[in-house]
N, C-alpha and C. Protein backbone atom coordinates (compact mmCIF):
# COMPACT_ATOMS: atom_id res chain seq x y z
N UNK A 1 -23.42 -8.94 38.63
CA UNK A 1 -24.67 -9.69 38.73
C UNK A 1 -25.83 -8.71 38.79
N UNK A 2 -26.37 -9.09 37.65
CA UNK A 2 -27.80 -7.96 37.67
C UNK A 2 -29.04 -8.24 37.80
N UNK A 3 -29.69 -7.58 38.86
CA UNK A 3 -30.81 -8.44 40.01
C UNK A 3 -32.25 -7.41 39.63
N UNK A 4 -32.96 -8.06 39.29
CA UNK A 4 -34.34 -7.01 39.02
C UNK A 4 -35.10 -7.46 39.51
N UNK A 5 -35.95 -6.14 40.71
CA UNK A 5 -36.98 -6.64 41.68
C UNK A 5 -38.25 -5.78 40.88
N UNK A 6 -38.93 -6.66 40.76
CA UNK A 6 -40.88 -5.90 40.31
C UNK A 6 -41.76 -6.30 41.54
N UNK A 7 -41.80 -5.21 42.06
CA UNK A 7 -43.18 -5.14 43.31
C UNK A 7 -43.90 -3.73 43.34
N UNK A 8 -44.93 -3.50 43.54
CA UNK A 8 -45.70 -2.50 43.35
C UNK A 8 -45.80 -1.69 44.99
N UNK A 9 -44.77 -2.17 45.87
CA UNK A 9 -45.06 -2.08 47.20
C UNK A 9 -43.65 -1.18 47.13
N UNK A 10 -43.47 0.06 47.75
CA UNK A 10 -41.87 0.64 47.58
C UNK A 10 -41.69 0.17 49.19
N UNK A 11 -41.89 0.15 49.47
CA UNK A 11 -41.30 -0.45 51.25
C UNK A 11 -40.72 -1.96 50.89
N UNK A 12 -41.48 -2.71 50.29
CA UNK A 12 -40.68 -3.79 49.71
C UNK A 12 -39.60 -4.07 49.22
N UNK A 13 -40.13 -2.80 48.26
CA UNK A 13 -38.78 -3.16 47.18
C UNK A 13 -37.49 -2.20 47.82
N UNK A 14 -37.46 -1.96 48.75
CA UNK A 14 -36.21 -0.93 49.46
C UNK A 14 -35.85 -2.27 50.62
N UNK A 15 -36.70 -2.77 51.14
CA UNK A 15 -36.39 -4.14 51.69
C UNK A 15 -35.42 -5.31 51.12
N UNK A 16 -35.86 -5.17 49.93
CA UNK A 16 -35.22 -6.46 49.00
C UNK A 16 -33.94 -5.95 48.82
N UNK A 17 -33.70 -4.43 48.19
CA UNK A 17 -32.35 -4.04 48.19
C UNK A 17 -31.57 -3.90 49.05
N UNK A 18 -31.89 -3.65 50.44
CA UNK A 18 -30.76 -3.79 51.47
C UNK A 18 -30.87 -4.95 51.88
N UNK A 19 -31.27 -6.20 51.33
CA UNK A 19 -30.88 -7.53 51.96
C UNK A 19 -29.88 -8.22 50.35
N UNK A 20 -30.18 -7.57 49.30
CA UNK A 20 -29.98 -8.19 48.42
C UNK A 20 -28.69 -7.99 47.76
N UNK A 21 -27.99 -6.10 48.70
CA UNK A 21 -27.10 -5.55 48.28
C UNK A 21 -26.14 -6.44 48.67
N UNK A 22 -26.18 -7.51 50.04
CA UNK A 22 -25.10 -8.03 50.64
C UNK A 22 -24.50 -9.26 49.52
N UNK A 23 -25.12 -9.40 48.54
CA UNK A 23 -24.47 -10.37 47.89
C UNK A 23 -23.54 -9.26 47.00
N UNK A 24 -22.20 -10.38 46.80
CA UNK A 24 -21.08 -9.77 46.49
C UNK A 24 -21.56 -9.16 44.71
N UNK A 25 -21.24 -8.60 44.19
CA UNK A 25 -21.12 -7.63 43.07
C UNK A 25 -22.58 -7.57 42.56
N UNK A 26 -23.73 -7.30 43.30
CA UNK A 26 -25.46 -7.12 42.82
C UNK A 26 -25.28 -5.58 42.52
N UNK A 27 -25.63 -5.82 41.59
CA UNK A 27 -26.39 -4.33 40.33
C UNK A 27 -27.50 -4.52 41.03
N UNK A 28 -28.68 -3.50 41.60
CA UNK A 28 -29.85 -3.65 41.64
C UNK A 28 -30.61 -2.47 41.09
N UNK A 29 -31.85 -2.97 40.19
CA UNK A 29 -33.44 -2.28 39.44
C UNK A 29 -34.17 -2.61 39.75
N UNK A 30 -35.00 -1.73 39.98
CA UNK A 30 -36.27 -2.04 40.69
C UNK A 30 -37.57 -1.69 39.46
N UNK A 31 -38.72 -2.10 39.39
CA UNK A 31 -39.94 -1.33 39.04
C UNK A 31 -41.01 -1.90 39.46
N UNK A 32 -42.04 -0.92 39.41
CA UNK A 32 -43.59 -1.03 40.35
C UNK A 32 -44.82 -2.01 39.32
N UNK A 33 -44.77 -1.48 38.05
CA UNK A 33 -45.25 -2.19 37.54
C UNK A 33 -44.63 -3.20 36.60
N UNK A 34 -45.75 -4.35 35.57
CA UNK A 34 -45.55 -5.42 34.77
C UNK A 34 -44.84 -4.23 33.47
N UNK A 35 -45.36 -3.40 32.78
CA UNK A 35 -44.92 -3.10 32.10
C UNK A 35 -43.39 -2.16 31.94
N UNK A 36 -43.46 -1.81 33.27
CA UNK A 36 -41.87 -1.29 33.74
C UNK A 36 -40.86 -2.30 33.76
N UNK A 37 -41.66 -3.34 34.50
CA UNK A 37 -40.77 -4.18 34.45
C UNK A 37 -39.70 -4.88 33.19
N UNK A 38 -41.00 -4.88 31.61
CA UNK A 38 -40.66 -5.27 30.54
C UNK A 38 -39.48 -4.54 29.90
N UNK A 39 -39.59 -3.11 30.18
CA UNK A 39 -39.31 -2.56 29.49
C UNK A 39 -37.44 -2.46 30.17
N UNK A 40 -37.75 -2.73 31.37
CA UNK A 40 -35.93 -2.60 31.92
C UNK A 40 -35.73 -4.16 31.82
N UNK A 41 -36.11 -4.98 31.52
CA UNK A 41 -35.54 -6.22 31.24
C UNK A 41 -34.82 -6.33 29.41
N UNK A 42 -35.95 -5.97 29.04
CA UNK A 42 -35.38 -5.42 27.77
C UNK A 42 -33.83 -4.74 27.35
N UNK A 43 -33.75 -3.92 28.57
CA UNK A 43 -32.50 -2.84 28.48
C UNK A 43 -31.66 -2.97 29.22
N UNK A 44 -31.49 -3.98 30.17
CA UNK A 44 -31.07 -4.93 31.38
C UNK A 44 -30.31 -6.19 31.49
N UNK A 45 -31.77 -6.65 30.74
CA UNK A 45 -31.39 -8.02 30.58
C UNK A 45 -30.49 -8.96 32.09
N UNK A 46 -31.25 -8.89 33.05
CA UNK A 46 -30.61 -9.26 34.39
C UNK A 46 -30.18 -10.50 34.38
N UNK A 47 -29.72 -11.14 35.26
CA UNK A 47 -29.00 -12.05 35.46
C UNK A 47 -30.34 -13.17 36.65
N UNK A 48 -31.38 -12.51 37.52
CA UNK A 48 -32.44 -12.91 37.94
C UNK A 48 -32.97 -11.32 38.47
N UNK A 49 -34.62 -12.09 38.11
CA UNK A 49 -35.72 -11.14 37.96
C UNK A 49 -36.56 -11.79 39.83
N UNK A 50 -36.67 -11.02 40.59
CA UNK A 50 -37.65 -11.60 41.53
C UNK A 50 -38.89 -10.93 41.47
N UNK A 51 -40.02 -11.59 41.53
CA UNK A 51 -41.30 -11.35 40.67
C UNK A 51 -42.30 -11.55 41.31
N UNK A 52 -42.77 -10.43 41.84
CA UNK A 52 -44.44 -10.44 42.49
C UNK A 52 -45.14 -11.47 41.69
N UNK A 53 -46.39 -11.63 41.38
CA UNK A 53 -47.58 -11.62 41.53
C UNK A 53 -48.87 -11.12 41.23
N UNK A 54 -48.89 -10.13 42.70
CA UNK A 54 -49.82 -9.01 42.73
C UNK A 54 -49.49 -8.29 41.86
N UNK A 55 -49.49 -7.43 40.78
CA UNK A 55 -49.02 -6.44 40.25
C UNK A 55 -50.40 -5.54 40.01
N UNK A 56 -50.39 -4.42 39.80
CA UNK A 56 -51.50 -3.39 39.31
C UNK A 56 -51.67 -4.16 37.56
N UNK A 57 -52.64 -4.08 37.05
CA UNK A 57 -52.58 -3.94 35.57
C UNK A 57 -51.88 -5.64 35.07
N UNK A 58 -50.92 -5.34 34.57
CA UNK A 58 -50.25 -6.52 34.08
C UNK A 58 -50.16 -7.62 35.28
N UNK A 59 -50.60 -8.70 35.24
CA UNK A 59 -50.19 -9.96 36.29
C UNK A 59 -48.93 -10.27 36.65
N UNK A 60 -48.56 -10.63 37.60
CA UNK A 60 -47.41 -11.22 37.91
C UNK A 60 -47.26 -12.50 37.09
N UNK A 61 -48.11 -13.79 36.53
CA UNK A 61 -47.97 -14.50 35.63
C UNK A 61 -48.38 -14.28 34.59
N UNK A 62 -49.00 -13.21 33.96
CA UNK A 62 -48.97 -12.96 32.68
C UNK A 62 -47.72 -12.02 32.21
N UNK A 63 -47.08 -11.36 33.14
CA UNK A 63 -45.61 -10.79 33.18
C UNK A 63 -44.39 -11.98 32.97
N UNK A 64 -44.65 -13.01 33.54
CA UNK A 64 -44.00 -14.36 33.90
C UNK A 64 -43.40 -14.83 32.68
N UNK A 65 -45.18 -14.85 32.00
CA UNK A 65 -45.00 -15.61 29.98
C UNK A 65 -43.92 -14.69 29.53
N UNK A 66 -44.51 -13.36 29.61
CA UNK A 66 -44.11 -12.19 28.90
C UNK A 66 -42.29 -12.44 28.53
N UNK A 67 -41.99 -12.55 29.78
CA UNK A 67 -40.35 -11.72 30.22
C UNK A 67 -39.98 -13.54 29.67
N UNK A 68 -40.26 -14.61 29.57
CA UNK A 68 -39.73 -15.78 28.81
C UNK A 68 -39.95 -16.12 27.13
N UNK A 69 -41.21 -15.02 27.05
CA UNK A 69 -41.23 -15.11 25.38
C UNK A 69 -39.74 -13.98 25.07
N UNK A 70 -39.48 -13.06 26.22
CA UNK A 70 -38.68 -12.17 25.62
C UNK A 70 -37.12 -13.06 25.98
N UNK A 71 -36.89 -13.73 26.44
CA UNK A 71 -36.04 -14.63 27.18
C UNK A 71 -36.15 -15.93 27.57
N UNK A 72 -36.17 -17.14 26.63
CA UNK A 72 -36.27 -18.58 27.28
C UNK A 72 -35.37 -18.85 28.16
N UNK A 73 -34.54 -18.26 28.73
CA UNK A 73 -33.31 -18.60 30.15
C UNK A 73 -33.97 -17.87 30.84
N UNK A 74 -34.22 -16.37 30.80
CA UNK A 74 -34.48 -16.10 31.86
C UNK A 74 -34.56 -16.68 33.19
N UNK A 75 -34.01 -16.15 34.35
CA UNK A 75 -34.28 -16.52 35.51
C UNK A 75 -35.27 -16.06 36.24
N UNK A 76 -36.00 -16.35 36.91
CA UNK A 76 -37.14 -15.48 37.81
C UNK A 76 -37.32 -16.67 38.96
N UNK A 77 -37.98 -15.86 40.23
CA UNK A 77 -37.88 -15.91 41.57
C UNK A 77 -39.20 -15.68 41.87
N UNK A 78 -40.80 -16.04 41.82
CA UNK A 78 -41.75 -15.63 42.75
C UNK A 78 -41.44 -15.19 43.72
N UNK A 79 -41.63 -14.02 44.39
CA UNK A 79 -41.27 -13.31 45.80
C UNK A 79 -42.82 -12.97 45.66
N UNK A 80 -44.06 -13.83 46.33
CA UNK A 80 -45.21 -13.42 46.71
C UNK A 80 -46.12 -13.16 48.04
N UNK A 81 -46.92 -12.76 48.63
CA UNK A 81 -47.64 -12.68 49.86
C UNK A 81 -48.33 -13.96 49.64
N UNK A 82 -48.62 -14.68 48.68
CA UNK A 82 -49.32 -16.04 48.69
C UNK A 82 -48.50 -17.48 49.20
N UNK A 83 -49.10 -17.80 50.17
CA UNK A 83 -48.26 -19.30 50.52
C UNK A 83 -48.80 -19.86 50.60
N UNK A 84 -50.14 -20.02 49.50
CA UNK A 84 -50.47 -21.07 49.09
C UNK A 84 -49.87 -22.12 47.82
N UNK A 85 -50.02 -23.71 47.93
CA UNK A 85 -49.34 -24.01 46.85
C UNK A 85 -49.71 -23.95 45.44
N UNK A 86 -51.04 -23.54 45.20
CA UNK A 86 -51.63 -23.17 43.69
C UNK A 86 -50.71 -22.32 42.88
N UNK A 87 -50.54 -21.08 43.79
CA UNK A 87 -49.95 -20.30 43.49
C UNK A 87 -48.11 -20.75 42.97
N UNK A 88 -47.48 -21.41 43.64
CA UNK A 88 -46.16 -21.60 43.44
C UNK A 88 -46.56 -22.34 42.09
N UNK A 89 -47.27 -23.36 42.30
CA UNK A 89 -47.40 -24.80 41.11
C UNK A 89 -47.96 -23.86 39.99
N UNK A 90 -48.38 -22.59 39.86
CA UNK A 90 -48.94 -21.75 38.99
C UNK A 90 -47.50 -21.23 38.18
N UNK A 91 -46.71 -20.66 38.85
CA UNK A 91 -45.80 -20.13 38.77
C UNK A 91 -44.40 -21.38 38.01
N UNK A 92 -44.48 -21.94 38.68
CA UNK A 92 -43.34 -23.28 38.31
C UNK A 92 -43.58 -23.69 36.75
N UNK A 93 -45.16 -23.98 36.92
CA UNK A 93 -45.57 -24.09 35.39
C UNK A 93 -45.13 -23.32 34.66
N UNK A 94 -45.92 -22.77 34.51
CA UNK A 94 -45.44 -21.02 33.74
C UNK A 94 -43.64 -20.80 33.65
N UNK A 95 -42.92 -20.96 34.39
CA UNK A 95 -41.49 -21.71 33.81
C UNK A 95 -40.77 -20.84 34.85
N UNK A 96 -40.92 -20.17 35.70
CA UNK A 96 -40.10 -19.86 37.38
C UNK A 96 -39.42 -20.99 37.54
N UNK A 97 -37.96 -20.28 37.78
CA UNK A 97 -37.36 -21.30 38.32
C UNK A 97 -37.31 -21.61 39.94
N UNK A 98 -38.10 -20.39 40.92
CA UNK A 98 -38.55 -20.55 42.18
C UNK A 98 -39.65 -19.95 42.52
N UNK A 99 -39.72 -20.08 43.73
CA UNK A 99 -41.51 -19.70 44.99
C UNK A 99 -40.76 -19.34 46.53
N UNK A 100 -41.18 -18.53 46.60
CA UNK A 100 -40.75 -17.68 47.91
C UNK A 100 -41.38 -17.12 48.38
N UNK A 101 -42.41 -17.24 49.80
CA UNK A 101 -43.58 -16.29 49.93
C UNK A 101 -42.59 -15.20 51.05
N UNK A 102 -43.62 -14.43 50.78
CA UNK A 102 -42.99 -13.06 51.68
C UNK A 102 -42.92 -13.43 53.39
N UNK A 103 -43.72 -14.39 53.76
CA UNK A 103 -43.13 -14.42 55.48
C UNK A 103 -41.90 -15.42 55.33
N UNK A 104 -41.17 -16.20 54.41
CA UNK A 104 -40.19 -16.95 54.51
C UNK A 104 -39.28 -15.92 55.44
N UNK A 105 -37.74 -16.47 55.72
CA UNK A 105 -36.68 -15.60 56.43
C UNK A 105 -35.92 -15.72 55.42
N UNK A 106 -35.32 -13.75 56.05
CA UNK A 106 -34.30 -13.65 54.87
C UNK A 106 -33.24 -14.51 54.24
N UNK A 107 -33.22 -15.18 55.25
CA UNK A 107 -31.67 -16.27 54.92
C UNK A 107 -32.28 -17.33 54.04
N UNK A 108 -33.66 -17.81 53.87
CA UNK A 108 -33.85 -18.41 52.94
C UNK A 108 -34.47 -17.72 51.43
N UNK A 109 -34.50 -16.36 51.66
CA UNK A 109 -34.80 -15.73 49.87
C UNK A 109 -33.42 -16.05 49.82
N UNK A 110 -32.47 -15.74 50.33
CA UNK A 110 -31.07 -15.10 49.99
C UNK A 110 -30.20 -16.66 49.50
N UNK A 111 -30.74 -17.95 49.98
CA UNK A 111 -30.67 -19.43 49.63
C UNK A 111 -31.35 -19.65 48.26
N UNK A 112 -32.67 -19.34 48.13
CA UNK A 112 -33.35 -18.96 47.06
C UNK A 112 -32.62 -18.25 45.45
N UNK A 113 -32.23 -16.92 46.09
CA UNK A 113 -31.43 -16.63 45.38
C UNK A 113 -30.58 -16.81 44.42
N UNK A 114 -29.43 -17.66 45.45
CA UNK A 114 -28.64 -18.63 44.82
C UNK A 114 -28.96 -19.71 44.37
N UNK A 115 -29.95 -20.52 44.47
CA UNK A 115 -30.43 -21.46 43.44
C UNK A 115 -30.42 -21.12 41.89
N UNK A 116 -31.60 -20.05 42.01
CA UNK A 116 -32.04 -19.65 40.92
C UNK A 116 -30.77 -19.32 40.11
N UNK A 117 -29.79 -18.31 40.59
CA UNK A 117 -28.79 -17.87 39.83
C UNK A 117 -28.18 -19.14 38.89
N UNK A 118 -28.07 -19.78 39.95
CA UNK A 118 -27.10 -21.61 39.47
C UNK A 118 -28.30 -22.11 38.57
N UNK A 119 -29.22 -21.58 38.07
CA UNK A 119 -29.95 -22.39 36.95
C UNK A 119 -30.60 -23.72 38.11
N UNK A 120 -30.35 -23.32 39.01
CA UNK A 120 -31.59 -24.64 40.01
C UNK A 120 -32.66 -24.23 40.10
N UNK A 121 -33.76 -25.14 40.65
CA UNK A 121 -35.19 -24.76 41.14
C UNK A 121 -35.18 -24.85 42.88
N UNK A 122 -35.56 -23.72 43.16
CA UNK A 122 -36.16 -23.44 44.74
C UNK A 122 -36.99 -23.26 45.23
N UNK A 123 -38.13 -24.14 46.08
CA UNK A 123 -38.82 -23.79 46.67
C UNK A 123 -39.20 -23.55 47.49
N UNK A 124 -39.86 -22.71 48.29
CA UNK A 124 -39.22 -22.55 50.07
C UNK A 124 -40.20 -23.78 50.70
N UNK A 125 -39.35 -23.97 51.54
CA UNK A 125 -39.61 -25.61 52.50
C UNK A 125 -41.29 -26.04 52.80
N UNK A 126 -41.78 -24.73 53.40
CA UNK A 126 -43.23 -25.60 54.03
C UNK A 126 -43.80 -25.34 52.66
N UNK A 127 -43.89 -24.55 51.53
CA UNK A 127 -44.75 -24.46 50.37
C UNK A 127 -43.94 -26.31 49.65
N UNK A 128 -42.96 -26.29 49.55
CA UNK A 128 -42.62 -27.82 49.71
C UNK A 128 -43.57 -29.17 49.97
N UNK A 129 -43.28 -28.43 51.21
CA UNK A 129 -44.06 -29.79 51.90
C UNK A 129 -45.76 -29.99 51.51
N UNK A 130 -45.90 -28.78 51.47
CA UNK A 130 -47.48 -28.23 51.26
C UNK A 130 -47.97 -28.95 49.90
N UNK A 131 -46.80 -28.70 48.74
CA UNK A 131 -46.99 -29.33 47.52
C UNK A 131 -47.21 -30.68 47.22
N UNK A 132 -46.31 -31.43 48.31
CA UNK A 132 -46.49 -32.67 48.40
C UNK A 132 -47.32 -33.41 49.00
N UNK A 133 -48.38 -32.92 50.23
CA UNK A 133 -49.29 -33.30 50.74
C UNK A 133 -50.36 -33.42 49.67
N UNK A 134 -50.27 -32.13 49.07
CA UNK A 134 -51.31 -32.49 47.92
C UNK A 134 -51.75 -32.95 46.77
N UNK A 135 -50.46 -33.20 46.24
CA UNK A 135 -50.36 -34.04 45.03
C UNK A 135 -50.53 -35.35 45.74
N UNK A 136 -50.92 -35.87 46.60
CA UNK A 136 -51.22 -37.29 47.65
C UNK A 136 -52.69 -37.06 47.43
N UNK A 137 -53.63 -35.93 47.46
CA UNK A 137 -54.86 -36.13 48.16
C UNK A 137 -55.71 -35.14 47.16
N UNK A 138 -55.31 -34.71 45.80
CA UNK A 138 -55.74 -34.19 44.79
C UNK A 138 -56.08 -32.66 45.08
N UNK A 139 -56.21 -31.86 43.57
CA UNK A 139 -56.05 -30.39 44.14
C UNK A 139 -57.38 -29.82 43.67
N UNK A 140 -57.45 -28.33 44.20
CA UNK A 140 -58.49 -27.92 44.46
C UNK A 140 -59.32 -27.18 42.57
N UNK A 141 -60.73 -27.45 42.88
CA UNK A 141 -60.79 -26.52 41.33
C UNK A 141 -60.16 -25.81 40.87
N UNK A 142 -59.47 -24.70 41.37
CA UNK A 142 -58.88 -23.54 40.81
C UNK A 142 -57.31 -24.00 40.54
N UNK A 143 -57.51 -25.64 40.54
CA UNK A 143 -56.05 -25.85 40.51
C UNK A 143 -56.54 -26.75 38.53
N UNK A 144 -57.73 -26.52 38.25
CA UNK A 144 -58.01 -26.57 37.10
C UNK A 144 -58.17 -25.50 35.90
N UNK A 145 -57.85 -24.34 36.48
CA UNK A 145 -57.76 -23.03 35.56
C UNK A 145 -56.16 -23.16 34.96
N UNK A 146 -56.10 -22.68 34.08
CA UNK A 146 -55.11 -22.39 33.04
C UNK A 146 -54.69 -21.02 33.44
N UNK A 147 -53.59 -20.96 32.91
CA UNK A 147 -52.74 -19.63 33.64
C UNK A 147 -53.63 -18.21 33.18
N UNK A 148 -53.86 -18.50 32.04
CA UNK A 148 -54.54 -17.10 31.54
C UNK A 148 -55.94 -16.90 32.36
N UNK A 149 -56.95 -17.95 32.71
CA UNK A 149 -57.99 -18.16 33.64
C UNK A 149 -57.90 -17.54 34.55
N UNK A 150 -56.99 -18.13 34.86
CA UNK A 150 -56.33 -17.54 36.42
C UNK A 150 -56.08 -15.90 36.61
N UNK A 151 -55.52 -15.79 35.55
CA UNK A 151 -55.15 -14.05 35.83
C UNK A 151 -56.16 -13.33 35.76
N UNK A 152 -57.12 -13.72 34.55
CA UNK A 152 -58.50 -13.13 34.24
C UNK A 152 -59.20 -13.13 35.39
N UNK A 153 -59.63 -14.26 36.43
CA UNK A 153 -60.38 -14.45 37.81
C UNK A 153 -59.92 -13.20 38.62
N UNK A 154 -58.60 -13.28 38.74
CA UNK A 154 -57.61 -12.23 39.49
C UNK A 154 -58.21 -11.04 39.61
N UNK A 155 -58.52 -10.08 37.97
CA UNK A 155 -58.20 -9.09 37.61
C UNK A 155 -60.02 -8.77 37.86
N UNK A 156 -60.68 -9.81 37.56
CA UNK A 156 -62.15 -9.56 37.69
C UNK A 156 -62.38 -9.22 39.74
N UNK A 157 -61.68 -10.16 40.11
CA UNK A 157 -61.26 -9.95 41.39
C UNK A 157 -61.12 -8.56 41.93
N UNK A 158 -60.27 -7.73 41.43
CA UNK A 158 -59.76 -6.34 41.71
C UNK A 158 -60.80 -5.14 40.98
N UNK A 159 -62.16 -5.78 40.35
CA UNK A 159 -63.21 -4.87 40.16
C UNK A 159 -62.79 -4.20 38.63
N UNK A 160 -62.03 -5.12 37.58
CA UNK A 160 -61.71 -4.30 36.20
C UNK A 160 -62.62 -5.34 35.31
N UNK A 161 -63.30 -4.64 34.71
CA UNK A 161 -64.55 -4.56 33.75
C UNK A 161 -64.01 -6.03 32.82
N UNK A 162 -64.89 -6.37 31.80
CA UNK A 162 -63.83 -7.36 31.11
C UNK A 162 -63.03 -6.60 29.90
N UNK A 163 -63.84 -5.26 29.23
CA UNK A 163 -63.14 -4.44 28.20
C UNK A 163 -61.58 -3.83 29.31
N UNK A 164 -62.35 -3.53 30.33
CA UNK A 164 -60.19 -3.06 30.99
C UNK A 164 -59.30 -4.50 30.82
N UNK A 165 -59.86 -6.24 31.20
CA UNK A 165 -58.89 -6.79 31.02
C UNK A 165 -58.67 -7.10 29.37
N UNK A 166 -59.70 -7.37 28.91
CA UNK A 166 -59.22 -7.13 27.20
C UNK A 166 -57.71 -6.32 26.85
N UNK A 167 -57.92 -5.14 27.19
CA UNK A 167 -56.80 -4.22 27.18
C UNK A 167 -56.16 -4.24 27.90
N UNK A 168 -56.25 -4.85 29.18
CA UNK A 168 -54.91 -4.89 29.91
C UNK A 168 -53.80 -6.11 29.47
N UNK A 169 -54.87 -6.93 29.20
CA UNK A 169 -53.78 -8.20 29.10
C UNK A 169 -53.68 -8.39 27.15
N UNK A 170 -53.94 -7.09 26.46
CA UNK A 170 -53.85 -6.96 25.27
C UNK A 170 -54.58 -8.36 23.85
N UNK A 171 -55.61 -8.35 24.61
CA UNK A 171 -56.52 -9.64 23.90
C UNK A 171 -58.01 -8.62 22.90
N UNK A 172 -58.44 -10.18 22.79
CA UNK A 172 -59.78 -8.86 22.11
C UNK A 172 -60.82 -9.37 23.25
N UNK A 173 -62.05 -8.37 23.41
CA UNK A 173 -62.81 -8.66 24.15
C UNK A 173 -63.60 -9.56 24.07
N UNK A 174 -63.86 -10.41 22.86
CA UNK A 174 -64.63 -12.19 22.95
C UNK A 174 -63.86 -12.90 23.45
N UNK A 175 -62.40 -12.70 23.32
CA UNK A 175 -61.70 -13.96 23.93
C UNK A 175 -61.83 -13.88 25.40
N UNK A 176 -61.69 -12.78 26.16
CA UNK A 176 -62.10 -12.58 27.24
C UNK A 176 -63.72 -13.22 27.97
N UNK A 177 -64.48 -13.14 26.98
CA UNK A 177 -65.79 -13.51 27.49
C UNK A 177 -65.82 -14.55 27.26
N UNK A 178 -65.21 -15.54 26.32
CA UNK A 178 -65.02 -16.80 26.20
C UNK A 178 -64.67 -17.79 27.31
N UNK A 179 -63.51 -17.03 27.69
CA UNK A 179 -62.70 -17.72 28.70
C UNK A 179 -63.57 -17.42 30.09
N UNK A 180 -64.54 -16.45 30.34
CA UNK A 180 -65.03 -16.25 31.77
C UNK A 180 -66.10 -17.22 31.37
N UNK A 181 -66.09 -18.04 30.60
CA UNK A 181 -67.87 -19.24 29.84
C UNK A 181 -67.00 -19.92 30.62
N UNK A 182 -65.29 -20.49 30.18
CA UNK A 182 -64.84 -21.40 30.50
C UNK A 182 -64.21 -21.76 31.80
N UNK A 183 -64.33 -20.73 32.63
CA UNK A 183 -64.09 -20.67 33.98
C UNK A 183 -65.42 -20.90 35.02
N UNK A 184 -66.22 -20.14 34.20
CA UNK A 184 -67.48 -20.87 34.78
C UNK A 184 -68.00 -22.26 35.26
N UNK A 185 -67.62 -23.09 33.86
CA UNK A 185 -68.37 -24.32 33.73
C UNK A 185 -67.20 -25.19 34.28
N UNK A 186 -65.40 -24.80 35.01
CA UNK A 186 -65.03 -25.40 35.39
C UNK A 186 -65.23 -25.31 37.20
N UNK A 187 -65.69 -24.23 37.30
CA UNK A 187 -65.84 -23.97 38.62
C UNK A 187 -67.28 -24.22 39.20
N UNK A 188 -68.23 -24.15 37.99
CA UNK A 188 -69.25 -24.61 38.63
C UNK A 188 -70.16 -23.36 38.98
N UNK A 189 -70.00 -22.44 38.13
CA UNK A 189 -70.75 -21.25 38.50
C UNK A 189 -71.66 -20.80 37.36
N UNK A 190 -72.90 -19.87 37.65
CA UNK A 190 -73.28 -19.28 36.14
C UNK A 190 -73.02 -17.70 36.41
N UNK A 191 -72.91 -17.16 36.78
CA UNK A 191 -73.08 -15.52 36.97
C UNK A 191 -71.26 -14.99 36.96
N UNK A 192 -70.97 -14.11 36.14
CA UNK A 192 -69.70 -13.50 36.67
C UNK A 192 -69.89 -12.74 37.77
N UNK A 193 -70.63 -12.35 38.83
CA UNK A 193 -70.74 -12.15 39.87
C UNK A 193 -69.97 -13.12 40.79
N UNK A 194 -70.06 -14.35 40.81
CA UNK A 194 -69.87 -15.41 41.49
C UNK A 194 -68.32 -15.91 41.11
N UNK A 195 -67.60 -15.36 39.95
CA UNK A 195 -66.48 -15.32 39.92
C UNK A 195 -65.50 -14.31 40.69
N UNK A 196 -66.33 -13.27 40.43
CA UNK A 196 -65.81 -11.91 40.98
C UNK A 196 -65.67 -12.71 42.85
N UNK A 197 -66.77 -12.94 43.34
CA UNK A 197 -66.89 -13.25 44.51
C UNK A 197 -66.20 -14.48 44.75
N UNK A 198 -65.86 -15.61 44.54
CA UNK A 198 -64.57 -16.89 44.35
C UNK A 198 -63.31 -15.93 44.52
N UNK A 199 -62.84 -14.86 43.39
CA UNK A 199 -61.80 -14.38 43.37
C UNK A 199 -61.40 -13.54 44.71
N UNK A 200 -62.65 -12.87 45.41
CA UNK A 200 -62.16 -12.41 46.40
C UNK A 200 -62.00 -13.00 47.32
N UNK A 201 -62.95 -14.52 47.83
CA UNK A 201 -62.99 -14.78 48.78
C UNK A 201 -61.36 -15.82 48.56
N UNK A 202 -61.33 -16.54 47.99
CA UNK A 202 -59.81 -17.23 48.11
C UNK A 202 -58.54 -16.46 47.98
N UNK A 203 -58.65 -15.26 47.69
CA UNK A 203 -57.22 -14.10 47.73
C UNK A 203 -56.83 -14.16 46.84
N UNK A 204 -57.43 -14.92 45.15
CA UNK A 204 -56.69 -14.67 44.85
C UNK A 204 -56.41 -12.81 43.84
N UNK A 205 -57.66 -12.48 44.05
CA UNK A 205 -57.54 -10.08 43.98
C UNK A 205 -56.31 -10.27 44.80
């Protein structure tokens, strides 16, 4: 069973492997970034991928598309610091077969785990519950951005120019400025200042 962890955190990812070694016959790879990540999935080809998020450079959901255009089975696991539910329902979309925030307990990644492997969907319990309160009582603007929106907010978030995300997320730079028109007028803003500042203040930099 071949298990690939992408986190940009090495204390993490040495975490994940001594909880992850205990399952019976786990191969484990690790890498820091989105594009490391591509490139040992490629040569890998794991059996489940558990998948930041946060990543430097490449997104954790623009990594997400990536590793399912290279793989429609693929398995993948959100393992994020976000426990909010945007974030999971971001992720689920985008075609994760789970959501696992980082304060869950080990015994439920390791439940998690095994979902995902079995081709199930897992989500950890209170992001659960969380999901369901709100699909009752409607969701928040940023639950109106599109995945690519979203990453773009992110990345503007973390102080990269729009020519670095052009090139990071391998687009041309109008489409980029296009899409910050169209994040605007869904959020209700005029200045990319005021995106930059949304992105930091809700977490999601």
């Amino acid at each position: 069973m071949k298990i690939l962890i992408v986190d940009d955190h090495a204390i993490v990812r040495g975490g994940l492997r001594r909880l992850l070694a205990t399952l019976p016959g786990a191969e484990l790879r690790e890498a820091a970034t989105g594009r490391d990540a591509l490139l040992l999935y490629r040569e890998q080809r794991p059996d489940i991928t558990l998948l930041d998020l946060n990543l430097p450079g490449l997104g954790g959901l623009e990594l997400l598309n990536r590793l399912l255009l290279e793989d429609d089975r693929a398995r993948i696991l959100v393992f994020s610091m976000h426990a909010e539910p945007l974030y999971a329902t971001r992720a689920l979309q985008a075609g994760a077969l789970g959501y696992v925030s980082k304060s869950a307990a080990p015994d439920e990644l390791l439940i998690a785990v095994r979902r995902v492997l079995d081709g199930a969907r897992y989500v950890e319990n209170e992001i659960a519950q969380e999901l369901l309160l709100q699909s009752a009582s409607g969701q928040s603007a940023l639950g109106d951005l599109s995945e690519r929106e979203l990453e773009i907010l992110r990345l503007l978030g973390k102080g990269h120019s729009l020519a670095d995300i052009a090139q990071t997320l391998s687009i041309a730079y109008k489409t980029v400025a296009n899409t910050c028109g169209h994040i605007k007028t869904k959020l209700g803003v005029a200045r990319t200042a005021d995106l930059i500042r949304l992105s930091i203040e809700t977490g999601i930099s």
